[in-house]
C-alpha atoms as a PDB file:
ATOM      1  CA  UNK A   1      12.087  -6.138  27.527  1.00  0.00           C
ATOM      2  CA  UNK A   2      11.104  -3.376  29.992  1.00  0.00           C
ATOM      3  CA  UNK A   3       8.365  -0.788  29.481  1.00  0.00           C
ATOM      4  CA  UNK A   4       8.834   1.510  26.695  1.00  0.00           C
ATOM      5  CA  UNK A   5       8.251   4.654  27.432  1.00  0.00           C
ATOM      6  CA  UNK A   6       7.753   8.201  25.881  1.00  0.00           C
ATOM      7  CA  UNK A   7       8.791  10.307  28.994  1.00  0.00           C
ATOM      8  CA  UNK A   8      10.236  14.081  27.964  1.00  0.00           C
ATOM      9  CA  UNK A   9       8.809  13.348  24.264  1.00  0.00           C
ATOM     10  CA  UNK A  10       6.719  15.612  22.749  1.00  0.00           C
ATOM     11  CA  UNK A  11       4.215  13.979  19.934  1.00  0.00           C
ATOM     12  CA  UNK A  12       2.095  15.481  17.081  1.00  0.00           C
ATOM     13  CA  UNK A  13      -0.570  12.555  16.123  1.00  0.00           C
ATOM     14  CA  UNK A  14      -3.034  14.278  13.407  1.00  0.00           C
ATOM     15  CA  UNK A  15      -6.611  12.956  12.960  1.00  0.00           C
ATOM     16  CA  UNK A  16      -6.121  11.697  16.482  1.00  0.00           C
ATOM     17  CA  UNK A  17      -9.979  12.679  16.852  1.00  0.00           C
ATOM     18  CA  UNK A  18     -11.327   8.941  16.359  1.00  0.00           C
ATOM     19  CA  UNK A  19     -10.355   5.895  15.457  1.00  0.00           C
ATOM     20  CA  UNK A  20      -6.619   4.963  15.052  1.00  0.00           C
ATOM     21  CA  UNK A  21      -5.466   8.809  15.686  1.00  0.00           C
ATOM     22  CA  UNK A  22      -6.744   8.534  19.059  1.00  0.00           C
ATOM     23  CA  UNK A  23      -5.284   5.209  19.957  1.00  0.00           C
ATOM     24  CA  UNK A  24      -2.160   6.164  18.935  1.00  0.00           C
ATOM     25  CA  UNK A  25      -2.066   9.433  21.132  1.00  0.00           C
ATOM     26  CA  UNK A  26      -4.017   7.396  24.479  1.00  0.00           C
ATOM     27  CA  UNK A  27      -1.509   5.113  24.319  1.00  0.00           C
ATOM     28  CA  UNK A  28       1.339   7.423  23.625  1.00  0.00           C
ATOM     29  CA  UNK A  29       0.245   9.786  26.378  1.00  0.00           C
ATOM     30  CA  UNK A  30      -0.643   6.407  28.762  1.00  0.00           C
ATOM     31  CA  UNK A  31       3.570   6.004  28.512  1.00  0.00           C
ATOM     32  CA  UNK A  32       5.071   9.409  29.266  1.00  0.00           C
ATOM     33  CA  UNK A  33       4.407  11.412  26.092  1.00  0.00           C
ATOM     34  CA  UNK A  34       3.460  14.977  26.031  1.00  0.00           C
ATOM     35  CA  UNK A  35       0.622  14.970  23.043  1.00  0.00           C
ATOM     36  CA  UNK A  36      -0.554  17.548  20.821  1.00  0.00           C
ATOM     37  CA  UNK A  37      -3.815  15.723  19.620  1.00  0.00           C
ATOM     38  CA  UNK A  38      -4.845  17.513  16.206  1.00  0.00           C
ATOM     39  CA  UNK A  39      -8.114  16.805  14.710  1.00  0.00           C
ATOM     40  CA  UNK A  40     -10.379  19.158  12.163  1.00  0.00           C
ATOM     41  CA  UNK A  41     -13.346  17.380  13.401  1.00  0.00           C
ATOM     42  CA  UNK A  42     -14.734  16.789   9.847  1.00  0.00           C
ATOM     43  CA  UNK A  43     -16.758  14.595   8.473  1.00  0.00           C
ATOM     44  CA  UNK A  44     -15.400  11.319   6.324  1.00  0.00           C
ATOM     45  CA  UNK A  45     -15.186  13.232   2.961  1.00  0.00           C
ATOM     46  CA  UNK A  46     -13.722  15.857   3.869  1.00  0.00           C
ATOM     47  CA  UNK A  47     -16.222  18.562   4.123  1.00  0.00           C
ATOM     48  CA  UNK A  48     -16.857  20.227   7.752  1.00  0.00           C
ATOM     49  CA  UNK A  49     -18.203  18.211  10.548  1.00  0.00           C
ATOM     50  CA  UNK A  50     -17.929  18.022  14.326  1.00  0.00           C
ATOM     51  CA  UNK A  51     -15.530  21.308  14.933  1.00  0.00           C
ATOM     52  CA  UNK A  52     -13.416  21.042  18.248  1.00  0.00           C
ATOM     53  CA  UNK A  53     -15.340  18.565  19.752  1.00  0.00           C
ATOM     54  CA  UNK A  54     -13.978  15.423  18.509  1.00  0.00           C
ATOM     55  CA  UNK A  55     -10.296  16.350  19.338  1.00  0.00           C
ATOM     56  CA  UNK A  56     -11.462  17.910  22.802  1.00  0.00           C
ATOM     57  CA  UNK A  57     -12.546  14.795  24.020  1.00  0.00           C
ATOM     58  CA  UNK A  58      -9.295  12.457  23.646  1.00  0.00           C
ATOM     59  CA  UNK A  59      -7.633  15.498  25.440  1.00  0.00           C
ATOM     60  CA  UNK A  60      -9.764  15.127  28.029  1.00  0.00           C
ATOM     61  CA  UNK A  61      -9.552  11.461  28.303  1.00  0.00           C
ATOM     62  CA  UNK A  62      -6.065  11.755  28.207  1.00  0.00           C
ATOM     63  CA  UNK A  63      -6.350  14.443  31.034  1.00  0.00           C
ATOM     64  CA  UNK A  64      -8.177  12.881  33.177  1.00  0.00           C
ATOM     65  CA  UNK A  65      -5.525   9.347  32.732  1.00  0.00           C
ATOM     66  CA  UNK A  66      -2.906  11.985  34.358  1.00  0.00           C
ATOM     67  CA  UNK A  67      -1.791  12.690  31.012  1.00  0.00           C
ATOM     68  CA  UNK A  68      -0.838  15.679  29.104  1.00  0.00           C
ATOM     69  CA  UNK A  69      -2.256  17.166  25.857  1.00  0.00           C
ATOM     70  CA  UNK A  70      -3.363  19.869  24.227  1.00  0.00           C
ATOM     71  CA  UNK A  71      -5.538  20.143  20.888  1.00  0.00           C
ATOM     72  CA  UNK A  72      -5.267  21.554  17.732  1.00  0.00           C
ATOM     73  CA  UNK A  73      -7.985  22.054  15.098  1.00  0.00           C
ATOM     74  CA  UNK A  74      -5.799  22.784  12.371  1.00  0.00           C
ATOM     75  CA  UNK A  75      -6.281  21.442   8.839  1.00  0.00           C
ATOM     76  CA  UNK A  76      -3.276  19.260   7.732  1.00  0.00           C
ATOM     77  CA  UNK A  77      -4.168  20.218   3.952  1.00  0.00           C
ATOM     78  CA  UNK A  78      -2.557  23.746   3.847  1.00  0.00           C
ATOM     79  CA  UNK A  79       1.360  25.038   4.709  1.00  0.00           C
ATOM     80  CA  UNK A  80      -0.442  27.558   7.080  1.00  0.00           C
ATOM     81  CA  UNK A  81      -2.342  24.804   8.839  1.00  0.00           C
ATOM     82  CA  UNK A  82       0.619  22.343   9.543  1.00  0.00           C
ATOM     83  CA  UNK A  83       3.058  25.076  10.546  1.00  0.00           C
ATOM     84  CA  UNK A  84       0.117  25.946  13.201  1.00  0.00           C
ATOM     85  CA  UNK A  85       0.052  22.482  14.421  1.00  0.00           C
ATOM     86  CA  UNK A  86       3.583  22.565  14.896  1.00  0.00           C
ATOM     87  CA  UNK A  87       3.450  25.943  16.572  1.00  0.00           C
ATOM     88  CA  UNK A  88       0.837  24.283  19.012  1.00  0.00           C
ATOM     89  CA  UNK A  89       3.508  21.939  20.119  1.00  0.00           C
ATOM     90  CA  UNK A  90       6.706  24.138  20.350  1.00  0.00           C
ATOM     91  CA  UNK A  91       4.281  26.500  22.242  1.00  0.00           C
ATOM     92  CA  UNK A  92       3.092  23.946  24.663  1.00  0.00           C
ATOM     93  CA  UNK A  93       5.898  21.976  25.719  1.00  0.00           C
ATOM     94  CA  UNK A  94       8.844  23.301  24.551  1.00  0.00           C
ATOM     95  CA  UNK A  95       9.987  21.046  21.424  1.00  0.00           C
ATOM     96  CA  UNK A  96       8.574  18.075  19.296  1.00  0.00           C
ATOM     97  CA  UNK A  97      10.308  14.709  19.186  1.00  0.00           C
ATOM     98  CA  UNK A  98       7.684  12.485  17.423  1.00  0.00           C
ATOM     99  CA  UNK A  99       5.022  13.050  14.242  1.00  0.00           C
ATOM    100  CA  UNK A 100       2.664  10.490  13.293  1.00  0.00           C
ATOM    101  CA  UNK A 101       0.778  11.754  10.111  1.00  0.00           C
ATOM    102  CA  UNK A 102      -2.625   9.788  10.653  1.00  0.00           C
ATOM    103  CA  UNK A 103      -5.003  12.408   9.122  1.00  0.00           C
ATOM    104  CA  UNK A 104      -7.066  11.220   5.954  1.00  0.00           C
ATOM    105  CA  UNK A 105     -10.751  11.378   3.865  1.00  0.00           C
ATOM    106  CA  UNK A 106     -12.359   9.186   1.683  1.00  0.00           C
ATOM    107  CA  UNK A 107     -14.334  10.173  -1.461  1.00  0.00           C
ATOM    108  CA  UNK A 108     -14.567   7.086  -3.252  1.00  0.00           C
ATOM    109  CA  UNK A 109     -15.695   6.761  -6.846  1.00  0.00           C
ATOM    110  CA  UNK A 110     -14.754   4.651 -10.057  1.00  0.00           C
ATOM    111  CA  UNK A 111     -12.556   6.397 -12.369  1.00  0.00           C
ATOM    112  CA  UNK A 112     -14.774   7.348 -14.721  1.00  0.00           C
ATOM    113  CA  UNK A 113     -16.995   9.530 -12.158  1.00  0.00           C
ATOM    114  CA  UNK A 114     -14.119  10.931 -10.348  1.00  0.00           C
ATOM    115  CA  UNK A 115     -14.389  14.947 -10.788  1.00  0.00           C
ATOM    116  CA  UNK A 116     -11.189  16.798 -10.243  1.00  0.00           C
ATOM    117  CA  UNK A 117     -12.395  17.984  -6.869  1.00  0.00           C
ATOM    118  CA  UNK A 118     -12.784  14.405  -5.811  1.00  0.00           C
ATOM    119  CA  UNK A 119      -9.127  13.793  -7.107  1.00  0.00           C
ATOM    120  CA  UNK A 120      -7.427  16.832  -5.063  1.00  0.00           C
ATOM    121  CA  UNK A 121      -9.272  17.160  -2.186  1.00  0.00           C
ATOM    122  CA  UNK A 122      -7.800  13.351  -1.078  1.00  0.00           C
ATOM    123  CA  UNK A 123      -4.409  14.012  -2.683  1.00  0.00           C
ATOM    124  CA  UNK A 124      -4.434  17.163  -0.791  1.00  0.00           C
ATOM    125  CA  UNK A 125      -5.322  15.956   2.788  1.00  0.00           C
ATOM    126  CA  UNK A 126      -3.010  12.686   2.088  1.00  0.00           C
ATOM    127  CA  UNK A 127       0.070  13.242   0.497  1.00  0.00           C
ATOM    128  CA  UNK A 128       0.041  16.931   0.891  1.00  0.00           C
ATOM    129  CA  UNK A 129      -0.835  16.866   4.410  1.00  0.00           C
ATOM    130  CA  UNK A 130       1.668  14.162   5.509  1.00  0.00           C
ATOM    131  CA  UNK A 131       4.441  16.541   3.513  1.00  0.00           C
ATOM    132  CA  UNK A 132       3.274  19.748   4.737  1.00  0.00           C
ATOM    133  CA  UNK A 133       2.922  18.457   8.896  1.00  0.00           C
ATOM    134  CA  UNK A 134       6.538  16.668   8.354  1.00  0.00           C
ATOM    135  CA  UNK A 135       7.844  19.716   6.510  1.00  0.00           C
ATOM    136  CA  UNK A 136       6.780  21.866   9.465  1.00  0.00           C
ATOM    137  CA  UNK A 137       8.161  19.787  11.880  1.00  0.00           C
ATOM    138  CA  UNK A 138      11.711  19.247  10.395  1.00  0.00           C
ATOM    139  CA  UNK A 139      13.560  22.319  11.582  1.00  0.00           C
ATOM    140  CA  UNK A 140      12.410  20.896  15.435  1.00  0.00           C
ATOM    141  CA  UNK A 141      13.561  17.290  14.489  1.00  0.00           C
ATOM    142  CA  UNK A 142      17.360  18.247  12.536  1.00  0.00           C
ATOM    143  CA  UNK A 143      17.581  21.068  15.680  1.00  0.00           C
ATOM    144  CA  UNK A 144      17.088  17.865  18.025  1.00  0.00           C
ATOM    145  CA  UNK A 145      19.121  15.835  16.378  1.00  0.00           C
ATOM    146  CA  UNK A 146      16.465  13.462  17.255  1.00  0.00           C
ATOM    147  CA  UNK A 147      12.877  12.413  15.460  1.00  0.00           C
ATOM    148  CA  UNK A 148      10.682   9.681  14.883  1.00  0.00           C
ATOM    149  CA  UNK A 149       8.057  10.050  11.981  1.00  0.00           C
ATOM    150  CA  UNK A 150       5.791   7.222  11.373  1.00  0.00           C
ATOM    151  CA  UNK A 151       3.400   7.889   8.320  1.00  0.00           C
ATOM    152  CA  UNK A 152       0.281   6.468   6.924  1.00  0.00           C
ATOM    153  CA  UNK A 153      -0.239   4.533   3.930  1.00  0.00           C
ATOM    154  CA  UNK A 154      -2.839   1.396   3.054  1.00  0.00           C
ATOM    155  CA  UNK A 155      -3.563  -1.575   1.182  1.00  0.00           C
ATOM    156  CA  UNK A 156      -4.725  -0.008  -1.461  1.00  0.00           C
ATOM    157  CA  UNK A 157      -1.894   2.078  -1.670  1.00  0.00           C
ATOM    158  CA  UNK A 158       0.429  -0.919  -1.833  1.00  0.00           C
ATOM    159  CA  UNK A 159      -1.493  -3.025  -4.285  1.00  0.00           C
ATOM    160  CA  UNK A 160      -4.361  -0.804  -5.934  1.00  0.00           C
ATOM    161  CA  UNK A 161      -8.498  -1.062  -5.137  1.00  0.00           C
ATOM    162  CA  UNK A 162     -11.406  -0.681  -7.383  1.00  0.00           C
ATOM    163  CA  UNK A 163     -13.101   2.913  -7.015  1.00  0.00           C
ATOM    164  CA  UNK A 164      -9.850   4.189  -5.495  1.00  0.00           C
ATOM    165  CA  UNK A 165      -7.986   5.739  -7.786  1.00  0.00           C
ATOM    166  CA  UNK A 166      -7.764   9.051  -5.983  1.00  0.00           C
ATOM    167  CA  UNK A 167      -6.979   7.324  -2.077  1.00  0.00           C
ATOM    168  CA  UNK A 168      -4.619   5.050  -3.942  1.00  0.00           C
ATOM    169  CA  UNK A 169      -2.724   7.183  -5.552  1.00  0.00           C
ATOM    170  CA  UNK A 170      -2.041   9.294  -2.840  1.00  0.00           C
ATOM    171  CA  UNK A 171      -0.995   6.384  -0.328  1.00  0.00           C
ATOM    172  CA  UNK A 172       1.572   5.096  -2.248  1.00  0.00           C
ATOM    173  CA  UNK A 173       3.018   8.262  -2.829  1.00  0.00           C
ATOM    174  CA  UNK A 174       3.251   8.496   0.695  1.00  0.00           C
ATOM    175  CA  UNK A 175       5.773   5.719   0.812  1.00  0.00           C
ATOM    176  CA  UNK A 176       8.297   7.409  -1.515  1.00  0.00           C
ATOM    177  CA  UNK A 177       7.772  10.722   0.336  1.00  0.00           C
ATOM    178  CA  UNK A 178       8.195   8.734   3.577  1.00  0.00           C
ATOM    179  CA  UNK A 179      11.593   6.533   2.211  1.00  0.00           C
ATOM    180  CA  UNK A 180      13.234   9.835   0.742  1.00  0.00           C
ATOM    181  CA  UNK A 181      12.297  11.784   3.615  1.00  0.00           C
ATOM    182  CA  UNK A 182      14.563   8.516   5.830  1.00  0.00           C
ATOM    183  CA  UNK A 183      17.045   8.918   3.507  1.00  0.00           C
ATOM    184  CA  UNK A 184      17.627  12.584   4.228  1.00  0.00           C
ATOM    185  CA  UNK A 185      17.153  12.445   7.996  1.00  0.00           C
ATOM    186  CA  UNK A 186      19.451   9.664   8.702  1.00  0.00           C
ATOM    187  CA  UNK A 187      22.364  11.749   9.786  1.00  0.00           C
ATOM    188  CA  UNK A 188      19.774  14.107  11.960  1.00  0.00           C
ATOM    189  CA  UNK A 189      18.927  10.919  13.693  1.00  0.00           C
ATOM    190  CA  UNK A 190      15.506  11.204  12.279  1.00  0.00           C
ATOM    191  CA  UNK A 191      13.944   7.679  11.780  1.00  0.00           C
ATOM    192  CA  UNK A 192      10.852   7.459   8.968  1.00  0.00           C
ATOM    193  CA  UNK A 193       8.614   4.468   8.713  1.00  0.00           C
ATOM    194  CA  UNK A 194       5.350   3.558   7.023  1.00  0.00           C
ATOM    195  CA  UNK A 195       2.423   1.431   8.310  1.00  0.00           C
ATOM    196  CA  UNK A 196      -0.043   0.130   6.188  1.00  0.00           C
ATOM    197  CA  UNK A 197      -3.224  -0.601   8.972  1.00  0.00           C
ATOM    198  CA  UNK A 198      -6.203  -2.319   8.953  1.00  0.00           C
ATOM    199  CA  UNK A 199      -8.562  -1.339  11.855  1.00  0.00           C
ATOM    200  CA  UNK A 200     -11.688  -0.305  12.845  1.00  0.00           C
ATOM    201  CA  UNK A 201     -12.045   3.169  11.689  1.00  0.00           C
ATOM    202  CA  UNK A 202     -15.108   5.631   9.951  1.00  0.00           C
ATOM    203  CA  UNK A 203     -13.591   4.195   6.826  1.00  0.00           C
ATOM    204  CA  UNK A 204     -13.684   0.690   7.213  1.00  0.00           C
ATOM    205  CA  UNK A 205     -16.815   0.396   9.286  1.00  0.00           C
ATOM    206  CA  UNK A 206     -18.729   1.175   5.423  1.00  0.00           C
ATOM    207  CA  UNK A 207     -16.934  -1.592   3.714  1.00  0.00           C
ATOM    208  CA  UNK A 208     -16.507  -4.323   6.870  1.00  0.00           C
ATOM    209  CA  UNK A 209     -18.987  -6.723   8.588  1.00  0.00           C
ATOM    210  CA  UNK A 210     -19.079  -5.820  12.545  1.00  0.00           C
ATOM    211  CA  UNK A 211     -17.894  -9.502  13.167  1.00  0.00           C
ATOM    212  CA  UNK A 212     -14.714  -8.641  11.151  1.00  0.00           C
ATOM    213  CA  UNK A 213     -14.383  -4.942  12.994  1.00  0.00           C
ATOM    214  CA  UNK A 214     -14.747  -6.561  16.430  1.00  0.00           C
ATOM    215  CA  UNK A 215     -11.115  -8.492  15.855  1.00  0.00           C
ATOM    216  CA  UNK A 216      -9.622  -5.461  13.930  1.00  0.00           C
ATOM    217  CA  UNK A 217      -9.140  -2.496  17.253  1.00  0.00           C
ATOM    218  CA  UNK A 218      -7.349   0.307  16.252  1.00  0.00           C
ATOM    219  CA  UNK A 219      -5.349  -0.577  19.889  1.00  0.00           C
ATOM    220  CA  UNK A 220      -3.833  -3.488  17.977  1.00  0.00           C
ATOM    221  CA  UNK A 221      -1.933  -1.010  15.535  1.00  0.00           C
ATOM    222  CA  UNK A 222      -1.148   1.565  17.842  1.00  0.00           C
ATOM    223  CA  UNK A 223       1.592  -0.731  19.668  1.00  0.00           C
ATOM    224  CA  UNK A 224       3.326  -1.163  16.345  1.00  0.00           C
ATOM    225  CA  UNK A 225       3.289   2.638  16.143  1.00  0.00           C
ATOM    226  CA  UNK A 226       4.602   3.060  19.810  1.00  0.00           C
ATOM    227  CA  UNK A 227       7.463   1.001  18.998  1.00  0.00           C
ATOM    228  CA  UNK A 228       8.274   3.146  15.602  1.00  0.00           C
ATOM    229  CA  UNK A 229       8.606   6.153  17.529  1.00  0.00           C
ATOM    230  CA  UNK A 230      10.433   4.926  20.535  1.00  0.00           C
ATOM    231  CA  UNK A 231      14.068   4.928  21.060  1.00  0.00           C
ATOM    232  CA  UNK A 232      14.679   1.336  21.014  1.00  0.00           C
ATOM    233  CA  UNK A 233      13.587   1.396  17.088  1.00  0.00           C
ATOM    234  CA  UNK A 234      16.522   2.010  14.671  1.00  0.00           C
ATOM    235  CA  UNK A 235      14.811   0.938  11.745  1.00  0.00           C
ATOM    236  CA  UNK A 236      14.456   3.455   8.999  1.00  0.00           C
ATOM    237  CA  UNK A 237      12.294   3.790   5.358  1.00  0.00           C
ATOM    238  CA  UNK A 238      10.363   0.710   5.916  1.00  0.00           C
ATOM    239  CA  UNK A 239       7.137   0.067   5.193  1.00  0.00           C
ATOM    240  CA  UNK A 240       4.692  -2.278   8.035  1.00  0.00           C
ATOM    241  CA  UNK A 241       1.813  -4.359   7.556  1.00  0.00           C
ATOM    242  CA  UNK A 242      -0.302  -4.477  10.617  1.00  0.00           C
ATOM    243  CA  UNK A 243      -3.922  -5.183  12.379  1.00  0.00           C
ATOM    244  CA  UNK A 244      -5.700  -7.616  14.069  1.00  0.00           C
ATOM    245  CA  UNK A 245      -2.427  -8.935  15.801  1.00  0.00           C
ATOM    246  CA  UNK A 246      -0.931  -9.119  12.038  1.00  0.00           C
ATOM    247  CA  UNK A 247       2.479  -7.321  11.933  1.00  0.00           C
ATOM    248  CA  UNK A 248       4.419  -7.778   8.784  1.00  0.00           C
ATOM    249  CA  UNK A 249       7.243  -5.575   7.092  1.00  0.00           C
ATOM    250  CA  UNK A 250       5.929  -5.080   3.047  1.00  0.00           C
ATOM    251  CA  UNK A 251       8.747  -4.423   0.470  1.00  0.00           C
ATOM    252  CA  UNK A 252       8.769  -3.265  -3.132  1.00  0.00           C
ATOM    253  CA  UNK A 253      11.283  -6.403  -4.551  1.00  0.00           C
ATOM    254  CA  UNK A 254      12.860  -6.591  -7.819  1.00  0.00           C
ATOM    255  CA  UNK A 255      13.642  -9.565  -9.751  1.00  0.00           C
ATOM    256  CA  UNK A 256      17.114 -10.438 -10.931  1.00  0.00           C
ATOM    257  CA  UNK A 257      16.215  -9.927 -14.786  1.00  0.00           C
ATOM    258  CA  UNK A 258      17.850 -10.900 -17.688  1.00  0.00           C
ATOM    259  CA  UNK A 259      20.573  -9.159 -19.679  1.00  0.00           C
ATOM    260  CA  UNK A 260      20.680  -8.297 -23.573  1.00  0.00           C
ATOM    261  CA  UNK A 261      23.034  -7.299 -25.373  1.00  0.00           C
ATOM    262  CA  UNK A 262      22.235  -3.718 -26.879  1.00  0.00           C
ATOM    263  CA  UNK A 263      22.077  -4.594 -30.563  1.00  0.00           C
ATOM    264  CA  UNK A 264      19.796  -7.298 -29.693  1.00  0.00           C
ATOM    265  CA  UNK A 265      16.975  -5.531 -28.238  1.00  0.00           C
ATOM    266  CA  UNK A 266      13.499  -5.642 -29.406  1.00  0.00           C
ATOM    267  CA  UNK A 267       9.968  -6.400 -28.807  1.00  0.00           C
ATOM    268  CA  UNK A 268      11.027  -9.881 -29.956  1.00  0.00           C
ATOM    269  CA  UNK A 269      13.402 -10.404 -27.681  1.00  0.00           C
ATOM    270  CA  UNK A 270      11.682  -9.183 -24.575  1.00  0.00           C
ATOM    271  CA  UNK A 271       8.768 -11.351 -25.616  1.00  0.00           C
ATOM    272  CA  UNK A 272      11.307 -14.619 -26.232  1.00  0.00           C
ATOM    273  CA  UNK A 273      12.788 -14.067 -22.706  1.00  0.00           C
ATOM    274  CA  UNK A 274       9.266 -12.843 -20.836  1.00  0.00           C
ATOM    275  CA  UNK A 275       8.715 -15.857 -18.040  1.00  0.00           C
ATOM    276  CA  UNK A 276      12.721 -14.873 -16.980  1.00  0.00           C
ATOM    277  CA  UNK A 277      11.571 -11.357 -16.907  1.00  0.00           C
ATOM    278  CA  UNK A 278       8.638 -12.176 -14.785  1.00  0.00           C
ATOM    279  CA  UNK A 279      10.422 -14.867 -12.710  1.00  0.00           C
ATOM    280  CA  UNK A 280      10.624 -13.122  -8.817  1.00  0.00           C
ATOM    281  CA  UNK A 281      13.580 -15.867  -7.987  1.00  0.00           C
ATOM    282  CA  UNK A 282      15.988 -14.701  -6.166  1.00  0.00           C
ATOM    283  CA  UNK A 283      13.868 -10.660  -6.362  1.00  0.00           C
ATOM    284  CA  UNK A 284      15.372  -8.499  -3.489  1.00  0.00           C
ATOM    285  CA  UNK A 285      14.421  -4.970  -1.755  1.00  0.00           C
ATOM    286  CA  UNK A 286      16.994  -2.642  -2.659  1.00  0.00           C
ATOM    287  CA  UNK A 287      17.639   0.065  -0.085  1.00  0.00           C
ATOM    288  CA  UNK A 288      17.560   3.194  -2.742  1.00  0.00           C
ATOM    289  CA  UNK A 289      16.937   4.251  -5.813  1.00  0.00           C
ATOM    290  CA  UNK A 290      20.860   4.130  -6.625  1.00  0.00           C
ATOM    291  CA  UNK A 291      20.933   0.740  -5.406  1.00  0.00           C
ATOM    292  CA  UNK A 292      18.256  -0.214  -7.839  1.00  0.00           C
ATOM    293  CA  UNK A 293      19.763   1.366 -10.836  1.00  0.00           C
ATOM    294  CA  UNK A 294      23.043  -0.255 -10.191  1.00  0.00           C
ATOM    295  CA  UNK A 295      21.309  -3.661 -10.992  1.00  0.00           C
ATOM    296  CA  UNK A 296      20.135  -2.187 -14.398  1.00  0.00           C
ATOM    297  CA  UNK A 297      23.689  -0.771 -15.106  1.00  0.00           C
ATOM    298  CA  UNK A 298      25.579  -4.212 -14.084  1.00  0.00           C
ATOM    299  CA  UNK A 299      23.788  -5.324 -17.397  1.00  0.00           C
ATOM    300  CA  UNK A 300      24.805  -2.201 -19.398  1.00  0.00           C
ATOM    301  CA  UNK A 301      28.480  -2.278 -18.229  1.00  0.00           C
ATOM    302  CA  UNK A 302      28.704  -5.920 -19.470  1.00  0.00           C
END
């Protein structure tokens, strides 16, 4: 396959100050892309940290690679802040083709301890964030007739992790933001996908051995995100696996079931045919919610 490039594009990458953020944007910016690199610069929980600085310097690496970029310091956790970040782009060059919502804290803490504060702020940066950037940049996208979101979810997102409750919570909302949000741009030619990365980051380097973060560079999930907002990629509403050379598409399946009649439904019953219930034989990924209540109503109809 030849190169791909990002020529004439125009990408947002948020938290691009560190870690994956900034691979995504070198790499973007390495193939053609015109990046607006948007970092608050603060520290891991959320509260303030490093200012401009952090987002100044990928811009200048990126500079000084014969790239092009500008920052933004903008908080992704207010309407006011993503519409800014959006402004930043329009201003610089014109348009925006590609968003990669990247931006996230941690404030980890068992359920029991977790104070509201702990439970918004995350929700807030998260979920909120991701909707308020992509809501911002939707208008430039449908008036394109051309976009490429790629949002950010996780592990425990997907499958749940103790003292998470909070981060959790607000990844896997991310996915049904991200698959309604594919639904709806389809006919704009907008394209919406998911990845689910495991990398060296500030966030994993607390919970990781270094032997394990030495095989895990954010690098190796940036090319999966390179390919999600290229042209060649006409996937849409999917959800990717990926780090440490892993790449893997995840998918919320659903059994066949079993069918009742109506007047013989109980607690009875449902315990009687439980292991059929359970059994994921023959389980498939249905493409919408519609889709997925059809296979309830086949039973219903019968």
């Amino acid at each position: 396959m030849s190169e791909l490039r990002f020529d004439n594009r125009v990408a947002i990458v948020t938290g691009a100050g560190g870690g994956l953020g900034r691979a995504h944007a070198l790499l973007l910016a390495k193939r053609g892309a015109k990046v607006v690199v948007n970092d608050l610069g603060g520290a891991m929980d959320g509260s303030s940290g490093s200012g401009s600085s952090a987002a100044d310097k990928v811009v200048d690496e990126i500079k000084a690679a014969g790239g092009q970029a500008v920052a933004s310091y903008d908080g992704v956790d207010t309407w006011e802040g993503a519409q800014k970040i959006v402004a930043k782009a329009k201003e610089a060059f014109g348009k925006l083709d590609i968003v990669i919502n990247n931006a996230g804290i941690l404030r980890d803490v068992s359920f029991l301890k977790m104070t509201d504060e702990d439970w918004d702020k995350v929700l807030r940066v998260h979920l909120s964030g991701t909707m308020f950037v992509s809501r911002a940049a939707w208008p430039l996208l449908r008036e394109n007739n051309y976009g490429r979101v790629v949002n950010t979810t996780s592990a425990a997102g997907l499958y749940g992790n103790f003292g998470q409750a909070n981060y959790s919570s607000a990844k896997l909302g991310i996915v049904g933001l991200s698959k309604t949000l594919a639904h709806e741009g389809a006919k704009y030619n907008i394209k919406v996908n998911v990845i689910a990365p495991i990398a060296k980051s500030r966030m994993t380097e607390t919970v990781m051995p270094p032997n394990v973060l030495e095989k895990l560079a954010p690098e190796y999930v940036s090319a999966l995100v390179a390919y999600l907002v290229s042209d060649k990629c006409e996937d849409s509403a999917q959800v990717y696996a990926v780090g440490g050379g892993y790449f893997s598409r995840v998918a919320v399946m659903e059994a066949e079931g079993i069918g009742l009649p109506v007047e013989k439904v109980s607690p009875e019953a449902v315990a009687e045919q439980w292991a059929k219930i359970n059994d994921m034989t023959g389980a498939k990924a249905y493409g919408n919610a519609m889709e997925a209540a059809g296979a309830a109503m086949k039973f219903a109809m019968m």
